[in-house]
Protein backbone atom coordinates (compact mmCIF):
# COMPACT_ATOMS: atom_id res chain seq x y z
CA UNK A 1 75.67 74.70 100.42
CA UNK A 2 75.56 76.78 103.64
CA UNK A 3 72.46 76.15 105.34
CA UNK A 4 70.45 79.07 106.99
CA UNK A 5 68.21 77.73 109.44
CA UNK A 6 67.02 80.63 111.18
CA UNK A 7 63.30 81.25 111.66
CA UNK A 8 62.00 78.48 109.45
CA UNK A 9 63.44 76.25 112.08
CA UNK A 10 60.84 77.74 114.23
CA UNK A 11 57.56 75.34 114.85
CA UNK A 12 54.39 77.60 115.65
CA UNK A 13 54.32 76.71 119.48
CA UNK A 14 50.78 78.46 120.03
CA UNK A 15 49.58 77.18 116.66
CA UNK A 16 50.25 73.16 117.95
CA UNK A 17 48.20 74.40 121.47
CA UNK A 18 45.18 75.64 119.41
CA UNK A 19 44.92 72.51 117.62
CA UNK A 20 46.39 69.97 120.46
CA UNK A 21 43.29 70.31 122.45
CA UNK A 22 40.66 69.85 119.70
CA UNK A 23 41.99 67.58 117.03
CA UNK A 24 44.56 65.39 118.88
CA UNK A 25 41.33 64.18 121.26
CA UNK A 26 40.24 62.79 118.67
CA UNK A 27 40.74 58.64 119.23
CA UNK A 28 40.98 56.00 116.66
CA UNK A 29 37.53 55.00 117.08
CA UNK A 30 36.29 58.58 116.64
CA UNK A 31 38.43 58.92 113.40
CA UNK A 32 37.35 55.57 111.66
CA UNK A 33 33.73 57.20 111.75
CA UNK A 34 34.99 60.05 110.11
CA UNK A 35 34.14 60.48 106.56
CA UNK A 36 32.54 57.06 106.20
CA UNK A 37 35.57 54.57 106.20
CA UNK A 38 33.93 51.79 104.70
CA UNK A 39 35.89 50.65 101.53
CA UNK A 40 39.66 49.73 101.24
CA UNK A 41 41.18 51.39 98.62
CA UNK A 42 44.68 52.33 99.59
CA UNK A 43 46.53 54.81 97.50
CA UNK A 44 50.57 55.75 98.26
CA UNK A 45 50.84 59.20 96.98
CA UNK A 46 49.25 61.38 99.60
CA UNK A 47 48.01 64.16 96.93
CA UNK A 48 46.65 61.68 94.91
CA UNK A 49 45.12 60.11 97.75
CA UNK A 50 43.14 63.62 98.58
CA UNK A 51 42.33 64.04 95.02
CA UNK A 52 40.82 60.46 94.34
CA UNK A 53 39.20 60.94 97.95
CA UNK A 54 37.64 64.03 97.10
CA UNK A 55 36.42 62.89 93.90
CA UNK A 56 34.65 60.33 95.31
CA UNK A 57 33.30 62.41 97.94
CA UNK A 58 31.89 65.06 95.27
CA UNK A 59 30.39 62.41 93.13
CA UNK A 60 28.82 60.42 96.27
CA UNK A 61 27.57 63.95 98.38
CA UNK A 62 24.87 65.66 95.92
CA UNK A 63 21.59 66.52 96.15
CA UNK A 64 18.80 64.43 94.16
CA UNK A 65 18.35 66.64 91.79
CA UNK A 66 21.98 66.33 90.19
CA UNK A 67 21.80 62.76 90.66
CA UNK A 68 21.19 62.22 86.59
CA UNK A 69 24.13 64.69 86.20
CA UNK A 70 26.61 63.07 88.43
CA UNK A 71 25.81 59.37 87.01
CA UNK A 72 26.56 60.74 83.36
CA UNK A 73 29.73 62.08 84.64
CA UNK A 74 30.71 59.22 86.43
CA UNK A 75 29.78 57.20 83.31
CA UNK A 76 32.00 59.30 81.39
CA UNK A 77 34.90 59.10 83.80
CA UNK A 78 34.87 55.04 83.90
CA UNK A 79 34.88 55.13 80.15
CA UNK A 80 37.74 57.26 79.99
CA UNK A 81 39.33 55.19 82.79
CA UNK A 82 38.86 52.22 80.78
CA UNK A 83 39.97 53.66 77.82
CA UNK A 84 43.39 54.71 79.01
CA UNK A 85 44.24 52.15 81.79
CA UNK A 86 41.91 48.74 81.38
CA UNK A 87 39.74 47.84 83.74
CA UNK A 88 40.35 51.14 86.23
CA UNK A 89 36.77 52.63 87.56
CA UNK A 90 35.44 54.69 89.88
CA UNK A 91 32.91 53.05 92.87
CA UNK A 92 31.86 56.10 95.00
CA UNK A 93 30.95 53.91 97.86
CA UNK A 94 34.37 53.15 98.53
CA UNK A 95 36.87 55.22 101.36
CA UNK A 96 40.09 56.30 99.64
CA UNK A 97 42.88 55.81 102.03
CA UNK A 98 46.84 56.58 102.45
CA UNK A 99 48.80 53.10 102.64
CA UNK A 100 50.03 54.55 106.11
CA UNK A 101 46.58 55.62 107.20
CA UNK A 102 45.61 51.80 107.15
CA UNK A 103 49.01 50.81 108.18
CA UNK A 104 48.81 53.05 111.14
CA UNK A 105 45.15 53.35 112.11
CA UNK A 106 42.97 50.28 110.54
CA UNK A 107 45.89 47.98 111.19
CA UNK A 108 47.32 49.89 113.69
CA UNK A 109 50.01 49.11 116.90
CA UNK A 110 49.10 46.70 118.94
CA UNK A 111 47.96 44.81 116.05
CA UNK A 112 50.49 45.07 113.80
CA UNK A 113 53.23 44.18 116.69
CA UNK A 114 51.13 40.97 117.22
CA UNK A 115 51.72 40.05 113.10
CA UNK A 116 55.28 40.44 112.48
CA UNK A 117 58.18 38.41 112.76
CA UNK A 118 60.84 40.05 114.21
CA UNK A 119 61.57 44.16 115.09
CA UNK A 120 63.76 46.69 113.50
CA UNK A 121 66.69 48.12 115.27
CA UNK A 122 67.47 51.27 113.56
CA UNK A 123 66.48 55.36 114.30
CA UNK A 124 64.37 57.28 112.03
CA UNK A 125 63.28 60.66 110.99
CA UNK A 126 60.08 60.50 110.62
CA UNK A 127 59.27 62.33 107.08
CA UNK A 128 55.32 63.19 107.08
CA UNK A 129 55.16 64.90 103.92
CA UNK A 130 52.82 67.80 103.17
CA UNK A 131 49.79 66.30 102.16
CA UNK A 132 49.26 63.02 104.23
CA UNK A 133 47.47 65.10 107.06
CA UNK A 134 46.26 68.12 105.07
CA UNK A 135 43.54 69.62 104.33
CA UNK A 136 42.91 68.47 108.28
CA UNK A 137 38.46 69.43 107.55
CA UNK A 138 38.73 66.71 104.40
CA UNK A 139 41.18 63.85 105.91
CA UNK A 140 40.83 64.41 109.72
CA UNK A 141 43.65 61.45 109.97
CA UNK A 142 46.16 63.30 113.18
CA UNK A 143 46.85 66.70 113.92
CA UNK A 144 48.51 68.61 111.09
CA UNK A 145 50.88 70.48 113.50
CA UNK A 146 52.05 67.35 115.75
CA UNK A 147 50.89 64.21 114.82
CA UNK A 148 51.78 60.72 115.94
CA UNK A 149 50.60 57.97 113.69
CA UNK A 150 53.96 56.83 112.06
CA UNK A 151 55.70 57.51 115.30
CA UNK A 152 53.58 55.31 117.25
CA UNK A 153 53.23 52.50 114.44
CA UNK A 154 57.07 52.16 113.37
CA UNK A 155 57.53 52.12 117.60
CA UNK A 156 55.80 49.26 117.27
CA UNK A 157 58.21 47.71 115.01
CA UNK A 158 60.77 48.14 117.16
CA UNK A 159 62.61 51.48 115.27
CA UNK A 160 63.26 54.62 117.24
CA UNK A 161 61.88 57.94 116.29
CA UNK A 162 64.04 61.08 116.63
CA UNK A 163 63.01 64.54 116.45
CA UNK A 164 64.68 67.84 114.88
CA UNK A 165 63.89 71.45 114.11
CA UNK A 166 62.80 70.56 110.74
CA UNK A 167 61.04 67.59 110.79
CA UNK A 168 57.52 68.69 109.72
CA UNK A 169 59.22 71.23 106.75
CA UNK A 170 58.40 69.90 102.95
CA UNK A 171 61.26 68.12 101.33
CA UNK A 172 61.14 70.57 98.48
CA UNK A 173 60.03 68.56 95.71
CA UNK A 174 55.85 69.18 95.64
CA UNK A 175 54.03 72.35 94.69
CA UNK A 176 56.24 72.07 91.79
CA UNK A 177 59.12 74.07 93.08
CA UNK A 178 61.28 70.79 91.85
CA UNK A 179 60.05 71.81 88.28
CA UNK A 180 60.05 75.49 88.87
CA UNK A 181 62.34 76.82 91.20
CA UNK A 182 65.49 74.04 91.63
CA UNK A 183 67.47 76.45 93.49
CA UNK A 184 64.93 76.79 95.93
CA UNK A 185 64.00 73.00 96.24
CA UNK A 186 68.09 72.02 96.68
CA UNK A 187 67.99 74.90 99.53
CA UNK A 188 64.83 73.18 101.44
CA UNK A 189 66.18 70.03 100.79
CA UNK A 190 69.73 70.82 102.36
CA UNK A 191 68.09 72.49 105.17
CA UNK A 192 65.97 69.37 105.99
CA UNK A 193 69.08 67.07 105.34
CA UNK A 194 71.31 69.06 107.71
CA UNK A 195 68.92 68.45 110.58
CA UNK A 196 68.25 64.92 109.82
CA UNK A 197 72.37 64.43 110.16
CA UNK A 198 72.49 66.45 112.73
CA UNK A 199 69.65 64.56 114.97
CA UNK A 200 71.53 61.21 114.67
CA UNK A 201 69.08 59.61 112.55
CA UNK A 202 70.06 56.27 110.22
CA UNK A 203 67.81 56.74 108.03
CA UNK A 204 64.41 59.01 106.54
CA UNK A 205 61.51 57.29 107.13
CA UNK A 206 59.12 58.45 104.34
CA UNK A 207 55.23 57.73 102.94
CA UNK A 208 55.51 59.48 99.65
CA UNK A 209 57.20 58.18 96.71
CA UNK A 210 57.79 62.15 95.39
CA UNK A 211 59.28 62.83 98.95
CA UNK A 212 61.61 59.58 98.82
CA UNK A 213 62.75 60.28 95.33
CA UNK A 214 63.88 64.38 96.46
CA UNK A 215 65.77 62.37 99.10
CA UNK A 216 67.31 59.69 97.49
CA UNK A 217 68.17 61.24 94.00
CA UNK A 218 68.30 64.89 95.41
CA UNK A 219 71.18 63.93 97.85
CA UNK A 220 73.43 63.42 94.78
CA UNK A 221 72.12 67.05 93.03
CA UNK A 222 73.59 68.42 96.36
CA UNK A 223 76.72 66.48 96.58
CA UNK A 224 77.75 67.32 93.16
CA UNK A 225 76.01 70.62 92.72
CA UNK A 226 76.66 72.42 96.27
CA UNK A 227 79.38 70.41 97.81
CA UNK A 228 77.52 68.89 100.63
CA UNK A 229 78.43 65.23 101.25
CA UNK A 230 75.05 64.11 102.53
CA UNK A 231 74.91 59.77 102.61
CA UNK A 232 71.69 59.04 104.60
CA UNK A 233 69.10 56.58 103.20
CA UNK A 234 65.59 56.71 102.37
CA UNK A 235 63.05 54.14 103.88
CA UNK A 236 59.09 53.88 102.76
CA UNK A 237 56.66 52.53 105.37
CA UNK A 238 55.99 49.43 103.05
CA UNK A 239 59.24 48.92 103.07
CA UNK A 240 60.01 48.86 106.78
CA UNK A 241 57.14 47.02 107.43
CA UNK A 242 57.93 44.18 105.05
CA UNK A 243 61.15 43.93 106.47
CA UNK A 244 59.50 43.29 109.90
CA UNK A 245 57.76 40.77 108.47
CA UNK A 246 60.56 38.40 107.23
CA UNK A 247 61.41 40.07 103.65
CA UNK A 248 64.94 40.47 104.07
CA UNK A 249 65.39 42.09 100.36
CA UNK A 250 62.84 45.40 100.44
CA UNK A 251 64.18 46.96 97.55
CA UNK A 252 66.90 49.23 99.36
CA UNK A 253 69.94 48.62 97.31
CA UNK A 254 67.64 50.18 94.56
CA UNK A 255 68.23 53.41 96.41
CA UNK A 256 70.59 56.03 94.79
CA UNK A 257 72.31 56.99 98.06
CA UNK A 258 73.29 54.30 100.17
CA UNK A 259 72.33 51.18 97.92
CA UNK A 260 74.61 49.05 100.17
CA UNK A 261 72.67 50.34 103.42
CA UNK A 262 71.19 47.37 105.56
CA UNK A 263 68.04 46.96 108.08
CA UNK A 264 69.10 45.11 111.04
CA UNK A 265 66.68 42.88 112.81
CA UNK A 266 66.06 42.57 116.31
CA UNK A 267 64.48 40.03 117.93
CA UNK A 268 60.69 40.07 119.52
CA UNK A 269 59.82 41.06 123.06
């Protein structure tokens, strides 16, 4: 597949300045008093992360008067919940959080580079998805347009981060163009691999199962579909971190492309 990259390459330089100033400022004790942080539930999927957060949110934030209202409803949710999973309910007093929002601000650098057992030597693309950081008025994690959570926390673990043109685009997979429009998801997809190849990268760092499975699985759509030979591996955050602490199988050779791909240790500073 020939890939265009043209003007989607492009990042909005004057959109990252308007939001630099205001939302980067914001420091990691500023953001843990954001939206109440006060539970622990820790979801993977970042869109099912906002929706479970949001849910909570909506049945926590009402007026008095629909208190009856919103108990019945919760009521009715935890039965359904129970019905259909076991044991699954909804608390509203609990803060729904990405795995890599704890990973990289609860936990965060310096502490998790104190924890681990050895470092990682190996460069990644960073992959942030797009729904980890958005809607920025709900989650108010980094700044959508330039963020540097995963960067700074998988520093800290020793791996190096490389940048590309195309490192903030979507993968291809959500929104359901997958579903709806393949053609359209293989282009993205090529687009985004091109770069990654092109940057030097070993490997995609990624926090989204969805986003890992587009990777992983849609590198071999390409390769026999569009007659790109694409062979670079997909990484989650849980994965990389386990790694760094001792875990020397982390599921990799489960991977599609590159099953025999290995994480190389490096020793601690």
């Amino acid at each position: 597949m020939k890939v265009d990259n043209g003007g989607m390459n492009r990042i909005s330089k004057k959109r990252v300045a308007r939001t630099q100033r205001s939302e980067k400022e914001l420091r990691l004790s500023d953001r843990r008093k954001l939206g109440g942080w006060s539970g622990r539930d820790e979801a993977t999927l970042s869109e099912m992360t906002r929706i479970l957060a949001k849910t909570c949110t909506s049945l926590k934030d009402v007026p008095d008067v629909r208190t009856e209202l919103v108990d019945g409803l919760k009521k009715e949710i935890n039965a359904r919940l129970d019905k259909e999973l076991g044991g699954y309910h909804i608390e509203t007093d609990k803060a729904v959080k990405h795995v890599a929002q704890v990973l990289g601000y609860d936990v965060g650098p310096s502490e998790i580079a104190e924890k681990i057992k050895r470092k990682v030597n190996i460069k990644l693309s960073v992959h942030y998805g797009c729904h980890f950081l958005r809607p920025f008025n709900e989650k108010q994690i980094d700044d959508p347009d330039k963020p540097s959570i995963l960067e700074d926390y998988i520093e800290a673990l020793g791996a190096e981060s490389v940048d590309h043109p195309r490192k903030y685009a979507c993968c291809g997979a959500g929104g359901g163009v997958l579903s709806g429009h393949a053609d359209a998801s293989m282009k993205m997809l090529a687009e985004k691999l091109q770069a990654v190849q092109d940057s030097g990268a070993d490997a995609i760092l990624n926090i989204c199962p969805f986003c890992h499975l587009q990777f992983d699985a849609g590198q071999q759509n390409l390769n026999k579909n569009h007659g790109t030979n694409f062979n670079i591996p997909s990484i989650n955050i849980a994965q990389l971190t386990a790694f760094c602490f001792g875990q020397d199988d982390v599921g990799l050779k489960y991977n599609i492309t590159a099953p025999d791909f290995k994480l190389e240790a490096a020793p601690l500073e």
